[in-house]
N, C-alpha and C. Protein backbone atom coordinates (compact mmCIF):
# COMPACT_ATOMS: atom_id res chain seq x y z
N UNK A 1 30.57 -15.02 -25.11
CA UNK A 1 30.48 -15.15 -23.68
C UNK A 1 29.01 -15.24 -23.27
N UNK A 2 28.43 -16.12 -22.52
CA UNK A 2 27.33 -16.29 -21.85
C UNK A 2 27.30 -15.24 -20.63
N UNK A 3 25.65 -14.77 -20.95
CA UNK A 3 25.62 -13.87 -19.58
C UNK A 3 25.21 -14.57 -18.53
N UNK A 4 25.63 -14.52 -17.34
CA UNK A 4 25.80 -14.63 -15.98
C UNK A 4 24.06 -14.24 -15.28
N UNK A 5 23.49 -15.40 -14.67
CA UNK A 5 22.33 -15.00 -14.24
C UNK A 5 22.79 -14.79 -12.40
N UNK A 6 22.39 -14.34 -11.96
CA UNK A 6 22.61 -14.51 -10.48
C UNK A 6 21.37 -15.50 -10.11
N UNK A 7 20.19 -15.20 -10.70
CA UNK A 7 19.25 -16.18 -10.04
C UNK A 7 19.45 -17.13 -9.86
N UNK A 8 20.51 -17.78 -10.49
CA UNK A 8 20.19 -19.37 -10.67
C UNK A 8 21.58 -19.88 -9.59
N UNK A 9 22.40 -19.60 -8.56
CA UNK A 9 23.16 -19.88 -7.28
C UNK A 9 22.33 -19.84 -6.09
N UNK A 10 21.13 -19.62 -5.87
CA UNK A 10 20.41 -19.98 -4.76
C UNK A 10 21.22 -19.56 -3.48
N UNK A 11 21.59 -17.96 -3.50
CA UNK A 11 21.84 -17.57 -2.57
C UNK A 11 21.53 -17.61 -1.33
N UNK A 12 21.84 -17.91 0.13
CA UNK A 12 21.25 -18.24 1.31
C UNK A 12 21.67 -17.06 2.03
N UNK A 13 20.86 -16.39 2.87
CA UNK A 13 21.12 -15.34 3.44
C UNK A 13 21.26 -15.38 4.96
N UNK A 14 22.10 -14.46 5.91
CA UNK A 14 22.25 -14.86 7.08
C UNK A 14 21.05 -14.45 7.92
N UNK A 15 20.89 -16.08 8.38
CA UNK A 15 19.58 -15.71 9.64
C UNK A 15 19.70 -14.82 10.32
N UNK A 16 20.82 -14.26 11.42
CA UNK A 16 21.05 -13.43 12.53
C UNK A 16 20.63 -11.87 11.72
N UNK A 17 21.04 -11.79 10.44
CA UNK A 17 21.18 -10.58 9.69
C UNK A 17 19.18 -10.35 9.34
N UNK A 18 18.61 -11.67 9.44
CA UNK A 18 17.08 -11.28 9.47
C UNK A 18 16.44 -11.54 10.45
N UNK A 19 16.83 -11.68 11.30
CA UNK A 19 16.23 -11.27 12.89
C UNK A 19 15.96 -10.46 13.48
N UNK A 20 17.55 -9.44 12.92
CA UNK A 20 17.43 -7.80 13.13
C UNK A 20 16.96 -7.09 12.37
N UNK A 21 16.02 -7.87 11.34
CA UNK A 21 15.00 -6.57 10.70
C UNK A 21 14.35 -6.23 11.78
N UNK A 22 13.47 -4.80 11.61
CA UNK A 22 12.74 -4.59 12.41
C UNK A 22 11.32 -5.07 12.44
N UNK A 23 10.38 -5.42 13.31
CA UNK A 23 9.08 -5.92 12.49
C UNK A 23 8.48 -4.82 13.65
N UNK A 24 6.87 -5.50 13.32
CA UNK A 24 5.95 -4.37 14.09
C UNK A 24 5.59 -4.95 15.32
N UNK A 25 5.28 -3.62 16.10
CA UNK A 25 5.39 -2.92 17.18
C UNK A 25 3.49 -3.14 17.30
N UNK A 26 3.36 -3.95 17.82
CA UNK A 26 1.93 -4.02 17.95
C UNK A 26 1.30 -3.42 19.42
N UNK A 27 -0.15 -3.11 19.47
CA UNK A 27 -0.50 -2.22 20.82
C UNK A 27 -1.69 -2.50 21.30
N UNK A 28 -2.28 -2.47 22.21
CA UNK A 28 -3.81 -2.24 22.19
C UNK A 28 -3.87 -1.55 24.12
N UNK A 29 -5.00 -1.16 23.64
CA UNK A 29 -5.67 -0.44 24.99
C UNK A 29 -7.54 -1.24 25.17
N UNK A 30 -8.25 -1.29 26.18
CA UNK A 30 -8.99 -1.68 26.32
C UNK A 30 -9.97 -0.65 27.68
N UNK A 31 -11.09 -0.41 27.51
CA UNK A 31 -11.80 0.41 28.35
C UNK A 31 -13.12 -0.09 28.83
N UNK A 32 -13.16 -0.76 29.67
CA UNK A 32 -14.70 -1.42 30.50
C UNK A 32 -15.41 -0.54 31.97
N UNK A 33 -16.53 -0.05 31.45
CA UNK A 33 -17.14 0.67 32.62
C UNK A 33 -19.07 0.21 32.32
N UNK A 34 -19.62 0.93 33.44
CA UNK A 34 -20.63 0.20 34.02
C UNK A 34 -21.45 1.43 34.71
N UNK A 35 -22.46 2.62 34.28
CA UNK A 35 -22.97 3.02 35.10
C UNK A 35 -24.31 3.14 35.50
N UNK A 36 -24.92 3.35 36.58
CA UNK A 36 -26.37 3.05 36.88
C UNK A 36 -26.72 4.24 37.85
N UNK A 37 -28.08 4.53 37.78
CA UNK A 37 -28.47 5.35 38.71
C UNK A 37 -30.12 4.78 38.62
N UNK A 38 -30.51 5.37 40.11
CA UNK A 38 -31.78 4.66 40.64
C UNK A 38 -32.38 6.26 41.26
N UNK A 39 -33.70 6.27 41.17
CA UNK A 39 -34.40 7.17 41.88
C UNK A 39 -35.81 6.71 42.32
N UNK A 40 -36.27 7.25 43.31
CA UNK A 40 -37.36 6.48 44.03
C UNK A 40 -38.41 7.99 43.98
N UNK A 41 -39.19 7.41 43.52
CA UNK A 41 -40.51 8.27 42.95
C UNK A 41 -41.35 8.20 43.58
N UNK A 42 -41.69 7.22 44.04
CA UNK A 42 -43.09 7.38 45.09
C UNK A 42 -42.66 5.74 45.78
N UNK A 43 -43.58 5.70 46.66
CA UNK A 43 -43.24 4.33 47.62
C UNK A 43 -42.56 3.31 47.45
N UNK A 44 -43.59 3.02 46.08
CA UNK A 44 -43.79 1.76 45.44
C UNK A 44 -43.05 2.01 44.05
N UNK A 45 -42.68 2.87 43.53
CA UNK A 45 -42.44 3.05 42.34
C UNK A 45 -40.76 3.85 41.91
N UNK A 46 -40.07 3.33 41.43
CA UNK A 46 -38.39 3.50 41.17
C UNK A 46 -38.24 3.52 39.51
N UNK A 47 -37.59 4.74 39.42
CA UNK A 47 -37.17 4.71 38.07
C UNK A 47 -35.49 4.09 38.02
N UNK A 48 -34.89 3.41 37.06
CA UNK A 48 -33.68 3.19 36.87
C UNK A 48 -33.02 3.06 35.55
N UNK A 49 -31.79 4.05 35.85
CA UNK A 49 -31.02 3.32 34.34
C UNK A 49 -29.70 3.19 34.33
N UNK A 50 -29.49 2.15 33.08
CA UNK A 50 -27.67 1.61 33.28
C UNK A 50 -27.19 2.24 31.74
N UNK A 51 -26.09 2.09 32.03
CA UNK A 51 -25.48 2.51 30.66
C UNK A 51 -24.34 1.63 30.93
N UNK A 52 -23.72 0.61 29.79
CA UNK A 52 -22.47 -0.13 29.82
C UNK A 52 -21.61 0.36 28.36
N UNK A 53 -20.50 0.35 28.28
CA UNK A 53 -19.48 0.62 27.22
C UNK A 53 -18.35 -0.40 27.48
N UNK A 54 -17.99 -0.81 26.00
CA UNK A 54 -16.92 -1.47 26.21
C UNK A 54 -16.09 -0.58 24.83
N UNK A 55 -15.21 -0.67 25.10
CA UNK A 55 -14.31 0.14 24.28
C UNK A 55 -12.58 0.11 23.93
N UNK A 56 -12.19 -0.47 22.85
CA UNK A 56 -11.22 -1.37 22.12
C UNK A 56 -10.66 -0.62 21.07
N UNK A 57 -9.12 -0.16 21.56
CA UNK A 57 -8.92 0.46 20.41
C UNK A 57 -7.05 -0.82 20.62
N UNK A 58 -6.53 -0.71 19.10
CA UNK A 58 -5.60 -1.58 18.67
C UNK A 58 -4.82 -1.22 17.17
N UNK A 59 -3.52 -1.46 17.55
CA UNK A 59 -2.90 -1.06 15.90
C UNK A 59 -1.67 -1.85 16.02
N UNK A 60 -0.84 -0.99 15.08
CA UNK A 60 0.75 -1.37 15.25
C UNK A 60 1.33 -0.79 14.38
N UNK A 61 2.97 0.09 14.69
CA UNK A 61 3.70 0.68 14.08
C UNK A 61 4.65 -0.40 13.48
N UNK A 62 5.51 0.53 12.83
CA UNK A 62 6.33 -0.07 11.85
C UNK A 62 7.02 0.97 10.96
N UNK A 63 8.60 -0.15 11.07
CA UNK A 63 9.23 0.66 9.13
C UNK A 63 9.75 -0.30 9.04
N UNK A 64 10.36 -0.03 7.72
CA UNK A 64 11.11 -0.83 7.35
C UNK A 64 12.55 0.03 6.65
N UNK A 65 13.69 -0.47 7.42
CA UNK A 65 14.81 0.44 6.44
C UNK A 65 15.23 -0.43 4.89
N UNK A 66 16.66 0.21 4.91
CA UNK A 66 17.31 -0.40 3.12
C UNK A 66 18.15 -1.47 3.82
N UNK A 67 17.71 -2.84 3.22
CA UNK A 67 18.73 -3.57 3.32
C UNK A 67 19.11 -4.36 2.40
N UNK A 68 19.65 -5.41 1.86
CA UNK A 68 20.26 -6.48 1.00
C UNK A 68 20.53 -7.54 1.54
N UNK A 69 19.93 -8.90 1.90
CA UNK A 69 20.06 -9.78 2.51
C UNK A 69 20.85 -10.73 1.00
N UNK A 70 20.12 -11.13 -0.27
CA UNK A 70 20.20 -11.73 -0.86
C UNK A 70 19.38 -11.26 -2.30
N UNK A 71 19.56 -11.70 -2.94
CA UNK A 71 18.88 -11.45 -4.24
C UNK A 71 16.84 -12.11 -3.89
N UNK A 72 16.34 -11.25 -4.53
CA UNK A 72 14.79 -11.19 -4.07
C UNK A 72 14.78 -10.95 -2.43
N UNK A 73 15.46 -11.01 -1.40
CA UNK A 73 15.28 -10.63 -0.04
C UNK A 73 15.69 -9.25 0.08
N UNK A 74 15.23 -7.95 0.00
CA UNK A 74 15.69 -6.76 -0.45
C UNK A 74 14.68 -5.46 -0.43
N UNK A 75 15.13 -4.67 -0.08
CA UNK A 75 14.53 -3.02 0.24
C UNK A 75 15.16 -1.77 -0.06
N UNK A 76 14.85 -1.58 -0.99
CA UNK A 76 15.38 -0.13 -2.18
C UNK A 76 15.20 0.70 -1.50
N UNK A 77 14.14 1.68 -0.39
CA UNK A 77 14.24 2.32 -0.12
C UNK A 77 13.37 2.23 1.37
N UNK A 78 13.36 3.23 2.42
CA UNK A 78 13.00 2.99 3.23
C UNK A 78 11.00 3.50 3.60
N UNK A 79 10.72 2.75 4.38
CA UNK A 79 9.09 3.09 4.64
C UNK A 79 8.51 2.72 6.04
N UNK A 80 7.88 3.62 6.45
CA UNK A 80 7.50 3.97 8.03
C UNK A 80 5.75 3.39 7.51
N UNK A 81 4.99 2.78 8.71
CA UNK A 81 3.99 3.03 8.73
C UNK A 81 3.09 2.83 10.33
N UNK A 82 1.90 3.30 10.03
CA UNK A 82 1.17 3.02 11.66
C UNK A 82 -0.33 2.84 11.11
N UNK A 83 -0.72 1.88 11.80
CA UNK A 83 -2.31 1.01 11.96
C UNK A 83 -3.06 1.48 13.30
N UNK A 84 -4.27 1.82 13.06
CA UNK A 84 -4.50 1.90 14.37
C UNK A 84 -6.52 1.83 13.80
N UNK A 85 -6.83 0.59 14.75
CA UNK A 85 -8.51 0.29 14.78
C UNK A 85 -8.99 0.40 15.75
N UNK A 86 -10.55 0.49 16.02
CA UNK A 86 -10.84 0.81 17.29
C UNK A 86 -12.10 -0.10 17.07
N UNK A 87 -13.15 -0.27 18.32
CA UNK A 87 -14.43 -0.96 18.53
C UNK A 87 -14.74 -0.61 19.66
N UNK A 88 -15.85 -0.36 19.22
CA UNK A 88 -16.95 0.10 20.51
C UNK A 88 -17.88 -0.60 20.60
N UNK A 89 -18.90 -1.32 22.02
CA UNK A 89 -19.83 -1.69 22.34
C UNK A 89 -20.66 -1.28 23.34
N UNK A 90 -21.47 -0.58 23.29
CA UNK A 90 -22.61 -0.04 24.18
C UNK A 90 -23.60 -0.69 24.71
């Protein structure tokens, strides 16, 4: 008796059934401010200063559960994860 490969039937798996994977949950926040102050020293003469920040933070959650769509389309066990980057400019 010949053994039986599964690889080789080119299983097709249902679209609707991979739609409802879950994918990630992406995010971001963003922070823009601007401050200045001025003081007057003598007549003619003003001190001043600014300070600007820009500030960027961004990630995205995620899991993934167990499923079986098809042979090689597949998840043995389940896995959670979360991303999260940030950027600052002064």
């Amino acid at each position: 008796m010949v053994p039986v490969a599964f690889d080789n039937y080119q299983e097709m798996n249902n679209p609707i059934a991979n739609l409802l994977l879950p994918g990630d949950k992406n995010w971001s926040h963003k922070f823009v401010a601007n401050f200045s102050a001025e003081l007057q020293l003598w007549d003619n003469l003003k001190f001043k200063t600014s300070y600007g920040v820009d500030l960027a933070f961004w990630g995205k959650d995620g899991y993934t559960p167990i499923y079986y769509l098809r042979n090689g389309q597949s998840q043995t066990f389940s896995s959670a994860y979360s991303e999260k980057r940030d950027g600052t400019v002064w």
